[in-house]
Every structure is written in structure tokens, then in C-alpha cells.
Protein backbone atom coordinates (compact mmCIF):
# COMPACT_ATOMS: atom_id res chain seq x y z
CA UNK A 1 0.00 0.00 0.00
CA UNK A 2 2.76 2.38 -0.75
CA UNK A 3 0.69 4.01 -3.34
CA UNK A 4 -1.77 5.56 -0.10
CA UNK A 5 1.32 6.59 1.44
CA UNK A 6 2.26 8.37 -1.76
CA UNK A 7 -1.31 9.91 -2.18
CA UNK A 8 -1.51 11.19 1.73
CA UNK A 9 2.19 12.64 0.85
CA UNK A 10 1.03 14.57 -2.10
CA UNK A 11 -1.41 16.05 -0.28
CA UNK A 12 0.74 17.43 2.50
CA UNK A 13 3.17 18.47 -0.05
CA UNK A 14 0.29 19.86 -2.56
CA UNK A 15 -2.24 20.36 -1.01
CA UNK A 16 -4.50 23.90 0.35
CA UNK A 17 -6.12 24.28 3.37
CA UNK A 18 -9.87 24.80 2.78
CA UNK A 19 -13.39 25.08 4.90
CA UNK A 20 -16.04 23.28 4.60
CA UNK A 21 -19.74 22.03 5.95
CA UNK A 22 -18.31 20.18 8.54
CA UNK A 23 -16.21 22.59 10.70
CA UNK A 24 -12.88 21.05 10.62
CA UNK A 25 -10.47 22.18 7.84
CA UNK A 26 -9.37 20.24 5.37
CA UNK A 27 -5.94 20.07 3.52
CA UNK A 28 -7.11 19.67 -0.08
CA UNK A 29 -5.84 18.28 -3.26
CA UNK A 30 -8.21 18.09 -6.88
CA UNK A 31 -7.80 14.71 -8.61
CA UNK A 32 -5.95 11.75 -7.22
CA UNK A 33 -5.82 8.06 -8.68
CA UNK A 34 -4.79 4.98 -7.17
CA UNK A 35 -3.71 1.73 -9.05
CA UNK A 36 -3.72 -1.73 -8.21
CA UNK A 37 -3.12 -5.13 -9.43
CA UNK A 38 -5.76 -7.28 -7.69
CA UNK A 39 -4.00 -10.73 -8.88
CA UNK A 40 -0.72 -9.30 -6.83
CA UNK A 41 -2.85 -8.85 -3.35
CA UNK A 42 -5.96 -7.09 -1.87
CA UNK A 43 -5.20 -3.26 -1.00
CA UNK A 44 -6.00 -3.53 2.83
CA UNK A 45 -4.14 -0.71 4.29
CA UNK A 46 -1.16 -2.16 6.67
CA UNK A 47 0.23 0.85 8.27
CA UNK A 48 -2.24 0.84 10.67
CA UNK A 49 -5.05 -2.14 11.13
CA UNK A 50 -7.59 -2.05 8.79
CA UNK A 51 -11.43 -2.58 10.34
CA UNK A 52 -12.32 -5.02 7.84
CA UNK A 53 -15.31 -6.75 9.52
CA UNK A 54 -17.00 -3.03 9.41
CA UNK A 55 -15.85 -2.59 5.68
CA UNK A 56 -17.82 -6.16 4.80
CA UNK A 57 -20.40 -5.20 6.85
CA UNK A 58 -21.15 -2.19 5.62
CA UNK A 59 -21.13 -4.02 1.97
CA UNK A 60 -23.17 -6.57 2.99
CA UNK A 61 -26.00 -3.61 4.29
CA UNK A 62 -25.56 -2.19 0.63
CA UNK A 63 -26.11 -5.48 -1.15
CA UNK A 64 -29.76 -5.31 0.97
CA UNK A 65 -30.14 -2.26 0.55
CA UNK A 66 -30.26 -1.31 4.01
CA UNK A 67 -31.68 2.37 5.30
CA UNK A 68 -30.98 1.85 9.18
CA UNK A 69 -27.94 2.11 10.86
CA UNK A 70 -29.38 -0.89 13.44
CA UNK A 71 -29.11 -2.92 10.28
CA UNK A 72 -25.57 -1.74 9.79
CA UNK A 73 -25.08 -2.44 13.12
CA UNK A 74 -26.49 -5.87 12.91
CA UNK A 75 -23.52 -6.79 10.57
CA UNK A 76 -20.80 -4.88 12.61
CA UNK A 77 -20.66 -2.08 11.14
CA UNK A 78 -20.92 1.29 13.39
CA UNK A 79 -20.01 4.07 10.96
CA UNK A 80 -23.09 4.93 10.32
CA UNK A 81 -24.37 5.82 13.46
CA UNK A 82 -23.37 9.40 13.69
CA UNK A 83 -24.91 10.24 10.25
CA UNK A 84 -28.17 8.68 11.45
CA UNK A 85 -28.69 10.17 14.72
CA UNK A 86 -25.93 12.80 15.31
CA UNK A 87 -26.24 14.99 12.62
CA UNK A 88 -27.99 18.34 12.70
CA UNK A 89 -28.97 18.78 9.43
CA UNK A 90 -30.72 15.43 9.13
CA UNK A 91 -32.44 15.27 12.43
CA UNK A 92 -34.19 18.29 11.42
CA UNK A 93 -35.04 16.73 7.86
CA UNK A 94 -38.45 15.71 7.44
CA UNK A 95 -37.41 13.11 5.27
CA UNK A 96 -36.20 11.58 8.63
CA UNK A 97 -38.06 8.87 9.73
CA UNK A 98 -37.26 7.59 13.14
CA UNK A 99 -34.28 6.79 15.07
CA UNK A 100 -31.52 4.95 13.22
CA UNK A 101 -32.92 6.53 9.86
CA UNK A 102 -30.58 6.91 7.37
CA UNK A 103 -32.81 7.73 3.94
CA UNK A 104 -32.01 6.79 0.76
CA UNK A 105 -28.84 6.07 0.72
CA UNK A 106 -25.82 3.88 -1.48
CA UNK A 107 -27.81 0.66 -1.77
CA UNK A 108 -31.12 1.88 -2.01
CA UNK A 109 -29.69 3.63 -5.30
CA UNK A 110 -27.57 0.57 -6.22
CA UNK A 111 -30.41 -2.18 -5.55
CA UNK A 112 -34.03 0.46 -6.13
CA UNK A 113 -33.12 2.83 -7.94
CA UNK A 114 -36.77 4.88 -8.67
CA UNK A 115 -36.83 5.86 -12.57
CA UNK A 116 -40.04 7.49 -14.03
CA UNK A 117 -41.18 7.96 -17.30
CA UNK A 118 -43.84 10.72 -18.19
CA UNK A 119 -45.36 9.42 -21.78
CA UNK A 120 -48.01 11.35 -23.53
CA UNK A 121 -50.50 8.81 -24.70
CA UNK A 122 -52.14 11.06 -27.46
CA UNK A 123 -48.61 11.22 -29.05
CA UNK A 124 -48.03 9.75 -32.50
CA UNK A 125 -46.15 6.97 -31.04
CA UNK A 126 -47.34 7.22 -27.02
CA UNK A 127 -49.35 3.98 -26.45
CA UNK A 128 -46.35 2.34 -28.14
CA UNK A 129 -44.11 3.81 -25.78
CA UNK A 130 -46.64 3.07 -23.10
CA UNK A 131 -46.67 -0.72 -24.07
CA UNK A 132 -43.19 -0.96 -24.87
CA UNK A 133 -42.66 0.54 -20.96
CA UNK A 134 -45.09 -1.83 -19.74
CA UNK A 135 -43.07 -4.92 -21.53
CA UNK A 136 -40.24 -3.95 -19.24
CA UNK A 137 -41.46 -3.47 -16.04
CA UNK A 138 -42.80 -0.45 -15.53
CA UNK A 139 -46.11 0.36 -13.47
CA UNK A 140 -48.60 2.99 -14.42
CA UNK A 141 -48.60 4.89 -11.19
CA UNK A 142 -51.29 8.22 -11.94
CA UNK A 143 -51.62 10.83 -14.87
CA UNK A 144 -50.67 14.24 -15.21
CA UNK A 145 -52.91 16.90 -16.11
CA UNK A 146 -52.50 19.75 -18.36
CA UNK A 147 -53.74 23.08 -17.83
CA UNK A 148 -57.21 22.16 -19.37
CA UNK A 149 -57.70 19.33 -16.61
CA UNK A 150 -57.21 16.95 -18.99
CA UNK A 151 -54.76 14.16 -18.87
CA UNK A 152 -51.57 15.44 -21.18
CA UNK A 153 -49.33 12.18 -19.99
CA UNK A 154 -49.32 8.71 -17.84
CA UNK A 155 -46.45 8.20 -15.55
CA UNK A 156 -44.94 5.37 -15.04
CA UNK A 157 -42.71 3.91 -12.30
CA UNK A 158 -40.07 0.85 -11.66
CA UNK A 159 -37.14 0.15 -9.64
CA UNK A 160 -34.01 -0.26 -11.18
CA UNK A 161 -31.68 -3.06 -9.84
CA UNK A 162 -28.74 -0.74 -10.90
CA UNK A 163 -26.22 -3.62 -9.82
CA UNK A 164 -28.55 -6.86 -10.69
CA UNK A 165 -28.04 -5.25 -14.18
CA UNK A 166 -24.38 -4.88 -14.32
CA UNK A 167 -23.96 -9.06 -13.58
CA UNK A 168 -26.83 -9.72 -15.57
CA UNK A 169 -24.73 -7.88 -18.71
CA UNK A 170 -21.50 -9.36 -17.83
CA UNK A 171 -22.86 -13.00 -18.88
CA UNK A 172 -24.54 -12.26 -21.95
CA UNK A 173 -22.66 -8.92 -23.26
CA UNK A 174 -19.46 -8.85 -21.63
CA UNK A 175 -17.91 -6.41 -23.86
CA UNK A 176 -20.20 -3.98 -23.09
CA UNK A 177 -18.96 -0.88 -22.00
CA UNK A 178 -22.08 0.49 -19.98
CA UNK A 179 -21.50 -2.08 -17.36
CA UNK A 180 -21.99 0.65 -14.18
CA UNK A 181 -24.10 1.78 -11.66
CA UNK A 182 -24.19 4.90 -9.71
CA UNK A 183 -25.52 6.69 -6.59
CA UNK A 184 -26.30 10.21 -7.34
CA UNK A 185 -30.11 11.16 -7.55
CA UNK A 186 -30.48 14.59 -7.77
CA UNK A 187 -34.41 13.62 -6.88
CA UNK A 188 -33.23 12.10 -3.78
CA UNK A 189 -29.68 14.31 -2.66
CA UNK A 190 -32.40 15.43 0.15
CA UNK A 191 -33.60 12.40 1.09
CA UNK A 192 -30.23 10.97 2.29
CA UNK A 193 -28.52 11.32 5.83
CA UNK A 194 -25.44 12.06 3.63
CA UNK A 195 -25.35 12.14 -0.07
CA UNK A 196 -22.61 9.30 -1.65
CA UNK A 197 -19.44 10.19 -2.01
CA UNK A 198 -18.15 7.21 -3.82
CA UNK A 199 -20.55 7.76 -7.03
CA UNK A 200 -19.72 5.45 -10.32
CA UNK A 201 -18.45 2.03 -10.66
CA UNK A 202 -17.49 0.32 -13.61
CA UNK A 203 -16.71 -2.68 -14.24
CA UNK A 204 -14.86 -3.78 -17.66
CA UNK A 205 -14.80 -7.80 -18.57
CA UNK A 206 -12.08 -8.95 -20.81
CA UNK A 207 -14.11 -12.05 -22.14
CA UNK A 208 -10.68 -13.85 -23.53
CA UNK A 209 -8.62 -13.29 -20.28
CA UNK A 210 -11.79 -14.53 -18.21
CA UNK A 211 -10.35 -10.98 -16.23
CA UNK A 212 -12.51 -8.26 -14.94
CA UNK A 213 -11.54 -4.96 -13.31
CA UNK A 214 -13.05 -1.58 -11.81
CA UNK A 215 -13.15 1.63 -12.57
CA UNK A 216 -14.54 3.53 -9.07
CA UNK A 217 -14.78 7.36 -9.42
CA UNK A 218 -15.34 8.92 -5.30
CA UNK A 219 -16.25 12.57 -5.86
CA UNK A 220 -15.31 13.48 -2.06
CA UNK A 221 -12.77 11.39 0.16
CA UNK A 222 -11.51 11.91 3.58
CA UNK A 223 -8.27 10.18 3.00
CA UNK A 224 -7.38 9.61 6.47
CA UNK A 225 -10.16 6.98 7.33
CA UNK A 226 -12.51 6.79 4.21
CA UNK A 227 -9.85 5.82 1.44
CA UNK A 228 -8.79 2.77 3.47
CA UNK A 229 -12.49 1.73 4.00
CA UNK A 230 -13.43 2.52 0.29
CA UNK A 231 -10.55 1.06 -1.20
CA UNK A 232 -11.08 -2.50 0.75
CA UNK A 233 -15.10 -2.19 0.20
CA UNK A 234 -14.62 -1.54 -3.64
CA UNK A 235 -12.03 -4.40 -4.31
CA UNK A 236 -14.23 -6.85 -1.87
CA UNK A 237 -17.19 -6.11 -4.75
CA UNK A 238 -15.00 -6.56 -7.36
CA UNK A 239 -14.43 -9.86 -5.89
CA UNK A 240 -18.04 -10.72 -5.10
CA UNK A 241 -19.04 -10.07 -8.67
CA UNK A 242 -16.51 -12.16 -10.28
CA UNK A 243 -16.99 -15.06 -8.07
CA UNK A 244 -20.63 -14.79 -9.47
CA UNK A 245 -19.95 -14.43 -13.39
CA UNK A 246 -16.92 -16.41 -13.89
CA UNK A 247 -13.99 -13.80 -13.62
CA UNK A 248 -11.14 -13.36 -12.12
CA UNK A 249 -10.42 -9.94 -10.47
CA UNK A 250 -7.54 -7.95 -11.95
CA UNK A 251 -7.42 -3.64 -11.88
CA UNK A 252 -9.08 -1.96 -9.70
CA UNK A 253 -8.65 2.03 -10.46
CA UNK A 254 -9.69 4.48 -7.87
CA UNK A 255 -9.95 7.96 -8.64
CA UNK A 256 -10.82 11.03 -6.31
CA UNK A 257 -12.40 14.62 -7.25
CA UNK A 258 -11.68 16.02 -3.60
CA UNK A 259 -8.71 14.16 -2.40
CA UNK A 260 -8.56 15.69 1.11
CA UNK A 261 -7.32 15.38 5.09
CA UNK A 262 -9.04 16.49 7.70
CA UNK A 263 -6.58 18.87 10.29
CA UNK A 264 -7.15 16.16 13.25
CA UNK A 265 -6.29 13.34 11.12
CA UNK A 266 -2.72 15.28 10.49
CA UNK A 267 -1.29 13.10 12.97
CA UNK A 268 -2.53 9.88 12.77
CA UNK A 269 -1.26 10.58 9.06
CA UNK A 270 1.94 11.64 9.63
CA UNK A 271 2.70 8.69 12.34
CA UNK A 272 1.47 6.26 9.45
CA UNK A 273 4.07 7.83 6.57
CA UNK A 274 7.07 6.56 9.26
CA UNK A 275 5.53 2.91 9.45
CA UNK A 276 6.87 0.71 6.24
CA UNK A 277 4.18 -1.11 4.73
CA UNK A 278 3.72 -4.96 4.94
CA UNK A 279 2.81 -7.03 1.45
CA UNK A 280 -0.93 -6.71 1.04
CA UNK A 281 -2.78 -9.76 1.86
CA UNK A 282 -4.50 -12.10 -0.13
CA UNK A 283 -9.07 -11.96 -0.08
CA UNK A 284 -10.73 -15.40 0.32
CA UNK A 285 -14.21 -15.72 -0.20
CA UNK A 286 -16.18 -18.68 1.12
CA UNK A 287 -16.59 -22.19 -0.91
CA UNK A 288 -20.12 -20.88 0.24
CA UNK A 289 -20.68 -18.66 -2.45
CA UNK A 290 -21.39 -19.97 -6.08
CA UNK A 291 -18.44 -19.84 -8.43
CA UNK A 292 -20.11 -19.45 -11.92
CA UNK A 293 -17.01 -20.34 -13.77
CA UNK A 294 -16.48 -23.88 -12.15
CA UNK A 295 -20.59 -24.00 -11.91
CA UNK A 296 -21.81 -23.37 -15.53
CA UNK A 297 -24.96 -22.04 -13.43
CA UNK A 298 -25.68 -17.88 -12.84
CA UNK A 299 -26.56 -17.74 -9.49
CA UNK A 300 -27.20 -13.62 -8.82
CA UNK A 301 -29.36 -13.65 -5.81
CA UNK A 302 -26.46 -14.65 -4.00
CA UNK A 303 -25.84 -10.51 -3.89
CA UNK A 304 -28.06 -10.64 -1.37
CA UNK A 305 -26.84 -13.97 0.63
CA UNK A 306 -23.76 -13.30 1.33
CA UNK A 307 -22.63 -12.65 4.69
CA UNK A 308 -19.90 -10.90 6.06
CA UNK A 309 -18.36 -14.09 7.42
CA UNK A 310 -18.24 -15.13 3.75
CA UNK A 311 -15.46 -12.08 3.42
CA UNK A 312 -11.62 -12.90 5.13
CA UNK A 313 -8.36 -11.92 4.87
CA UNK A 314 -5.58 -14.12 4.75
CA UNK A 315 -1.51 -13.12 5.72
CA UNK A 316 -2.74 -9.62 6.69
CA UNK A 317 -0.15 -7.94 8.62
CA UNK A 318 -0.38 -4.39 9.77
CA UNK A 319 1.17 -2.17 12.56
CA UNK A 320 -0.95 -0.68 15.38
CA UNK A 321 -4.07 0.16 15.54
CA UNK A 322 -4.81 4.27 15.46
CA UNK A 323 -7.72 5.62 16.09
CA UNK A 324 -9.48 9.45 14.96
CA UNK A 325 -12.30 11.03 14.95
CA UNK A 326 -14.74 11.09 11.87
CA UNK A 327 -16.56 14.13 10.91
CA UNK A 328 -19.79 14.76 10.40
């Protein structure tokens, strides 16, 4: 993991100190990209311990498309809980629904996405459209009336299994290269306890290589905890979806819009760039979960089967454990 020691060096070296919503400045550096090689090791951070059973946890709560932070919880993962019930801005949101709360957040928009379509049906072509919309899932939900009180168009409603899509291409157009899902709904940005940060994956198949690899584009990253966390969550899918369409994992690219470390993470950041990293370890996913490959058999509900038991890390070394806070 030299490569995150590199990036949190650029930004001390690079960087400008800026303000921003949560109170505590941030050293700031536009556009950063990470690398790696998933066939030469899984990029757990190893300069300090890496809490991996939150990062599968909080995966796994994705994969459901989990709204709670008890469900989080559930799976061990606590880093939700201040978003849910500590922040100001969201308590006050009506949006809010009870304790634990967290809105519409990453896997809601990976797993339920809402798209609409507004069709006019006295159009040349509209009760085509209408049918054709119909044919592929879509409910009529109501009618929208013009300023005659007539109806001037029938909407229409489905949710979109953004990442159910991406595996379901991947077996029968794996050279397609709209294989992606994302997490920004500008319907929704209000709707969220905090609006995602790590926005677009990718994923690109190389059908003759049996090799796939990610693309991940985070528009906002606190570098000091949320790159480690990211970085392990994002290869750990990459993994996942292989497993369950017949690839092996290969590059994983990470890039960052606001590359960026909070002023009390200085520290814990500058004790980790004296620490020499150890060889990143190797992910092992339970015999549990189908492998399509050895299989024959597509198997994609297992997205939501998985456990994060099913998730381990094997010859991970790392120095001490440092803790700091997160901000809200």
C-alpha cells in the first residue's frame, strides 16, 4: 500500500487548506488516482489495522439495501451511526423517519433505484411507448394533467436493480462498455442522511482473459479513514461479482475529485508515513458462495446472501491500531 502513502504525501506536499460544511479544515488536493493489481494482493491498508469486519459489513447492508444504521449495526458495522442520529442537518429533515434513519442512501440507489417515465399517450407513437414501458417493467402509477384538466401524460414507475443489471450484462454482453451503476439522484440528494461520495463504478470484462476490473470514481474522500475503508469495500465487490460471473479480479482504479485530510487526522497521518508497509494480503471468499465459472450455473441472488463471514483476509499484517475522529 505504498501508493496511499504516496497519495496522503502529495497532499501534505500539494495540497491547500480549505473550509467546509463540517467545521474542521481540510488540507485539499483536486484529482488523485490509485492503481492496483488485484491478482498481486488485496489493498488492505497495513500501516495501521484495517477494520475489515466493518468494511464487509457495511457491503453486505448495501447489497440489501439497508436504510438503518441498526441494520448496519447488525452486521458490525458502526459508521453509520453518527450520520443517522448525530447529525444536525438530518435530524431536522423531514425526510427523517425515526431513530436509526438513514434515507435513501448507497444501496437503495444501487439495488431500487426509482426511474419514471412521463409518456403522452395522445402522441403519435405514445401507447407504443406506453406498451413498450409496460413490456419492461414499468407500473402505471397516476396521470398528469394539463392546464385544461385533462390528462396530457401517464407516468410510469419501476425500480431499477442498478447492480442486478451490471452481472446480468456481464454474462450475456461482456464487452459492453455500460456495465456501471451509480448513486447520485439529484431527486433524492435530500432524502439521504449524507449524499454518496463514492458515485460510479465500472466494471470492464475482458471475455478472452476470463479478467474483470473496476473503474470507481469517489467525488469526495476523507483520506485519512474513508480511502482505506473505500478502497477494501470496492475491491471486496469486485471480488463478489466475479466469483458470481466467472472472472477473475484484476485492476481496480480508484480515482478522487476532492482528495482531502481532515486537520485532526494530520497526525494519525503523519505517524502512518514513518511505518513501512507490509505485502498486502491475499481476499478469500467462502466455498459458500457460487463460483459461476467452475458452476456453468448464474446464481445472482447470492448478492443478497452473502454474509460478512463469507469475506476474510488471509496473511494480513499491519502495525498498530490508530484511532481518529470522523466528521460529520
Amino acid at each position: 500500500m505504498k501508493q496511499y502513502l504516496d497519495l496522503v504525501q502529495n497532499i501534505f506536499d500539494n495540497g491547500s487548506w480549505q473550509d467546509n460544511r463540517t467545521g474542521v479544515r481540510t488540507l485539499s488536493l483536486p484529482g488523485a488516482m490509485l492503481r492496483f493489481d488485484l491478482q498481486q494482493g488485496f489493498p488492505a491498508v497495513t500501516t495501521k489495522k484495517l477494520a475489515f469486519k466493518s468494511v464487509v459489513g457495511e457491503l453486505t447492508g448495501f447489497l440489501r439495501a439497508y436504510r438503518s444504521a441498526a441494520d448496519f449495526r447488525a452486521l458490525g458495522c458502526k459508521v453509520w451511526d453518527q450520520n443517522a442520529n448525530e447529525n444536525a442537518q438530518w435530524l431536522a429533515n423531514p425526510y427523517r423517519l425515526q431513530e436509526d434513519d438513514l434515507g435513501s442512501v448507497y444501496g437503495v440507489q444501487w439495488r431500487q433505484w426509482p426511474a419514471y417515465k412521463l409518456i403522452d399517450p395522445q402522441a403519435p407513437k405514445g401507447q407504443a411507448q406506453i406498451a413498450d414501458a409496460i413490456s419492461r417493467g414499468f407500473a402505471q402509477i397516476g396521470a398528469v394533467d394539463g392546464t385544461d384538466g385533462q390528462p396530457s401524460g401517464v407516468l410510469l414507475y419501476k425500480a431499477v436493480d442498478q447492480l442486478r443489471q451490471c452481472l446480468d450484462t456481464l454474462i450475456k454482453d461482456p464487452g459492453n462498455r455500460r456495465i456501471l451503476f451509480h448513486g447520485w439522484n439529484w431527486a433524492q440528494l435530500d432524502e439521504m442522511a449524507l449524499p454518496p461520495c463514492h458515485l460510479l463504478y465500472q466494471f470492464l470484462a475482458n471475455p478472452s482473459k476470463k479478467e474483470i476490473s473496476l473503474c470507481l470514481y469517489i467525488r469526495s474522500n476523507d483520506v485519512g479513514l474513508g480511502t482505506p475503508f473505500n478502497l477494501a469495500e470496492g475491491a471486496a465487490l469486485l471480488h463478489l461479482v466475479g466469483r458470481l460471473t466467472g472472472y477473475t479480479p484484476r485492476w481496480f482504479t480508484y480515482f478522487i475529485g476532492d482528495a482531502h485530510i481532515y486537520e485532526n487526522h494530520v497526525d494519525m497521518l503523519q505517524e502512518q508515513l514513518t511505518r513501512t508497509p507490509y505485502e498486502m494480503p491475499k481476499l478469500i471468499l467462502s466455498d459458500r458462495i457460487p463460483d459461476y465459472a467452475v458452476t456453468g450455473k448464474y446464481e445472482p441472488e447470492w448478492l443478497e446472501k452473502v454474509e460478512p463471514s463469507d469475506f476474510a483476509l488471509e496473511g494480513y499484517q499491519h502495525h498498530a491500531h490508530i484511532t481518529a475522529p470522523m466528521a460529520v
